[in-house]
Protein backbone atom coordinates (compact mmCIF):
# COMPACT_ATOMS: atom_id res chain seq x y z
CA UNK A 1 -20.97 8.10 -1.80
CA UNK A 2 -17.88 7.03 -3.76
CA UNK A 3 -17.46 9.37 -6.70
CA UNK A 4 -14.23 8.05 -8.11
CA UNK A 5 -15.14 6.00 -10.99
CA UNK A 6 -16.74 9.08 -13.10
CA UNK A 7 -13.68 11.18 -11.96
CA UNK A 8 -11.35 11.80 -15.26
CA UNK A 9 -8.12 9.92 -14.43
CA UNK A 10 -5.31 13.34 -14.03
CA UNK A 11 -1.16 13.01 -13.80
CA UNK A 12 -1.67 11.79 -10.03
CA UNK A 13 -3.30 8.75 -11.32
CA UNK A 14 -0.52 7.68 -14.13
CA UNK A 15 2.11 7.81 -10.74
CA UNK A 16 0.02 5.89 -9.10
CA UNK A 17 -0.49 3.19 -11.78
CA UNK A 18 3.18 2.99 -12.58
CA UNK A 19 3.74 2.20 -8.18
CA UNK A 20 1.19 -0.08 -8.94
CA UNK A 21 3.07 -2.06 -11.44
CA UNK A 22 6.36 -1.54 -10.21
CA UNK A 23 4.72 -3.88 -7.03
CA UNK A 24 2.92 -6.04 -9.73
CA UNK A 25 6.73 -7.08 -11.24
CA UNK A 26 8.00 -7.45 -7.51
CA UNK A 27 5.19 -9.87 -6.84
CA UNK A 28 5.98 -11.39 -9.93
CA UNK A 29 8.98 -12.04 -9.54
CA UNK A 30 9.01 -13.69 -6.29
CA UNK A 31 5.67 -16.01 -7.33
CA UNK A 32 8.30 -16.99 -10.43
CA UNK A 33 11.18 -17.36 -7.61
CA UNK A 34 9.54 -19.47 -5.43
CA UNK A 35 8.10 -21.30 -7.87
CA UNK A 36 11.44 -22.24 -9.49
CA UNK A 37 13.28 -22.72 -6.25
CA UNK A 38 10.59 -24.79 -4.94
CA UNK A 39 9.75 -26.98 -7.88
CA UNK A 40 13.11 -26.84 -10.68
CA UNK A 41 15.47 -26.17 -8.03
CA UNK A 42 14.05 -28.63 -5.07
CA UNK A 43 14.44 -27.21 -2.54
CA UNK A 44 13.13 -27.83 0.77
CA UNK A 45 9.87 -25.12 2.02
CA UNK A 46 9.18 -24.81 5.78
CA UNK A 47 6.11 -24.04 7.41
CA UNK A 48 6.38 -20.26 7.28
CA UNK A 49 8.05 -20.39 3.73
CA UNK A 50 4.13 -21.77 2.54
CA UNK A 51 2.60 -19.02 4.79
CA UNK A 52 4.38 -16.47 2.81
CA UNK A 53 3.82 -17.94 -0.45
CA UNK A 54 -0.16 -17.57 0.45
CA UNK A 55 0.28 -13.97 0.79
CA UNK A 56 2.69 -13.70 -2.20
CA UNK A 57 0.96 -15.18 -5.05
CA UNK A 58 -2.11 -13.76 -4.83
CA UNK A 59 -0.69 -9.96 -5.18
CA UNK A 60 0.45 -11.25 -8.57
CA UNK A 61 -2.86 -11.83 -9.66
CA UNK A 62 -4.84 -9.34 -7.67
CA UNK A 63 -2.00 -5.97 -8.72
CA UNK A 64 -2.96 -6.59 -12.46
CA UNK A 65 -6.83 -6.66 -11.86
CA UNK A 66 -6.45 -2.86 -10.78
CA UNK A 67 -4.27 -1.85 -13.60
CA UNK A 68 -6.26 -2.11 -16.48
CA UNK A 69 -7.72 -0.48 -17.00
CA UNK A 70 -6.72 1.71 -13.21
CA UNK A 71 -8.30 1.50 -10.18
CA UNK A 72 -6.74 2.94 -7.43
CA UNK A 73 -8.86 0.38 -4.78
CA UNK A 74 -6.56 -2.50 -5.84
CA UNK A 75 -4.39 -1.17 -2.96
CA UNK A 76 -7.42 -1.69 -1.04
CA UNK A 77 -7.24 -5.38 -1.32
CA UNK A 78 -3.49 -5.94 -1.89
CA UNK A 79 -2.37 -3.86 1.07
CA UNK A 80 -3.20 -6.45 3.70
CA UNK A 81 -1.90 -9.17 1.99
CA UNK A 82 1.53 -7.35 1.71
CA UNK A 83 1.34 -5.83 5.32
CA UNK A 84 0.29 -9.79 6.71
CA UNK A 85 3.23 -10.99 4.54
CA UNK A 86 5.75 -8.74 5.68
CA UNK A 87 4.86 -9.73 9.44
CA UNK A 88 5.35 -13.48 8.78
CA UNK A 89 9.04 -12.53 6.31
CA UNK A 90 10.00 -10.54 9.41
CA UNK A 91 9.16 -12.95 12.13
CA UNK A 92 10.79 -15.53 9.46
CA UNK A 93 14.21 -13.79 9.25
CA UNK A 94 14.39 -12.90 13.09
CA UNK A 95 14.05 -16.77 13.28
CA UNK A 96 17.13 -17.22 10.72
CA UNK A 97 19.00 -14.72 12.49
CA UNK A 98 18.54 -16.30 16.50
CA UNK A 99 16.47 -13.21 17.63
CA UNK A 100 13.52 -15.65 18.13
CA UNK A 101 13.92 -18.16 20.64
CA UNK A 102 13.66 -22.16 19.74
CA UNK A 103 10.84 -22.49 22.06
CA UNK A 104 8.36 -20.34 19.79
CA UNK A 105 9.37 -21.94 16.74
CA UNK A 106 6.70 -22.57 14.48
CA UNK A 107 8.21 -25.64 12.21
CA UNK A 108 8.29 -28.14 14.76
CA UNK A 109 8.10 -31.29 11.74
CA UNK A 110 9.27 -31.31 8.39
CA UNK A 111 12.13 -28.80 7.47
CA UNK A 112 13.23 -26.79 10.14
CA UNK A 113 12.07 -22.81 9.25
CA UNK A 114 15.55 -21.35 10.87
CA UNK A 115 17.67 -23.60 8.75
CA UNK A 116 19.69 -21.09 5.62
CA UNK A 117 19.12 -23.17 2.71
CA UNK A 118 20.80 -20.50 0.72
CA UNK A 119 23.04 -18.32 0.83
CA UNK A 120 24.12 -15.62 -1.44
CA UNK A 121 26.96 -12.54 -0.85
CA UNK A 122 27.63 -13.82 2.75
CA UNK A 123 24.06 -12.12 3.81
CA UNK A 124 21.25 -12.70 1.16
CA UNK A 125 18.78 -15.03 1.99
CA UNK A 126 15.53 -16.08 0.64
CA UNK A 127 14.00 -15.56 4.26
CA UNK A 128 15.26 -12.22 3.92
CA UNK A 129 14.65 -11.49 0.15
CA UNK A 130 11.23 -12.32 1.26
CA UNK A 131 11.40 -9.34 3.68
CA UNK A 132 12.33 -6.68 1.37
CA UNK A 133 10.10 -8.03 -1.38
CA UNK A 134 6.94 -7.97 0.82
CA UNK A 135 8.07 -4.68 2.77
CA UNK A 136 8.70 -3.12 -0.73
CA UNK A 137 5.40 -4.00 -2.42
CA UNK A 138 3.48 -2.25 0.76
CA UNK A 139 5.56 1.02 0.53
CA UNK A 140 4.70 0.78 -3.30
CA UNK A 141 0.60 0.59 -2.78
CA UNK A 142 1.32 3.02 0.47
CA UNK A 143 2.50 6.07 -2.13
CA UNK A 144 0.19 4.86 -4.77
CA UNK A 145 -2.89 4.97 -2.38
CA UNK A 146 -1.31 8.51 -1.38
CA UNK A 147 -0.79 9.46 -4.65
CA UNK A 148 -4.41 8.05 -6.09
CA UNK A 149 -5.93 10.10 -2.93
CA UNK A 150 -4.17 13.49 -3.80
């Protein structure tokens, strides 16, 4: 028996919402991101580039359902798309990097996943901002759902 939704919301719960939309603006960000590299900027989007963007843009619709007014199970539903997302950025950037061999390479037509179509500060790549932005919104919704529970 769930008894959460006639429980009076307490200080626990306004941490938790501001996690909450502290991962909203991340996802937000990086739908916006995409979206301009992708379609203003032109640039080319690999196979695993897509995958991510199927995990991405939903959290930016789903994070905003739970915040007003709060519920606490949003992280219930966003959490796997962030964890699932964060295992395709990181298999992504180990790609970039050479850690992955060739022969496992998902992109086998179209644009090539381990080519660096940008580059900024000699190490920041989108492969890689992709990583920290999904890896991020999952520790965010972690100590929300931690912080909800308390």
């Amino acid at each position: 028996m769930n008894s959460h939704p006639l429980r009076s919301p307490g200080p626990q719960d306004s941490n938790a919402w501001l996690l909450v939309f502290a991962a909203w603006v991340i996802a937000t960000t990086a739908t916006l991101a995409v979206l301009f590299f992708g379609e203003v900027m032109n640039y080319p989007i690999c196979t695993l580039c897509w995958y991510q963007r199927i995990f991405m843009m939903p959290l930016a619709v789903i994070l905003p359902l739970g915040l007003f007014p709060f519920d606490p199970r949003v992280v219930r539903y966003a959490l796997p798309l962030a964890v699932i997302g964060s295992l395709i950025a990181v298999f992504h950037q180990l790609l970039v990097m050479g850690i992955i061999p060739e022969s496992i390479k998902p992109c086998t037509q179209g644009v090539p996943c381990s080519v660096t179509v940008v580059t900024w500060f000699g190490f920041l790549t989108i492969p890689l901002l992709s990583v920290l932005a999904f890896l991020t919104i999952a520790a965010l919704l972690l100590a929300a759902r931690y912080r909800s529970s308390r």
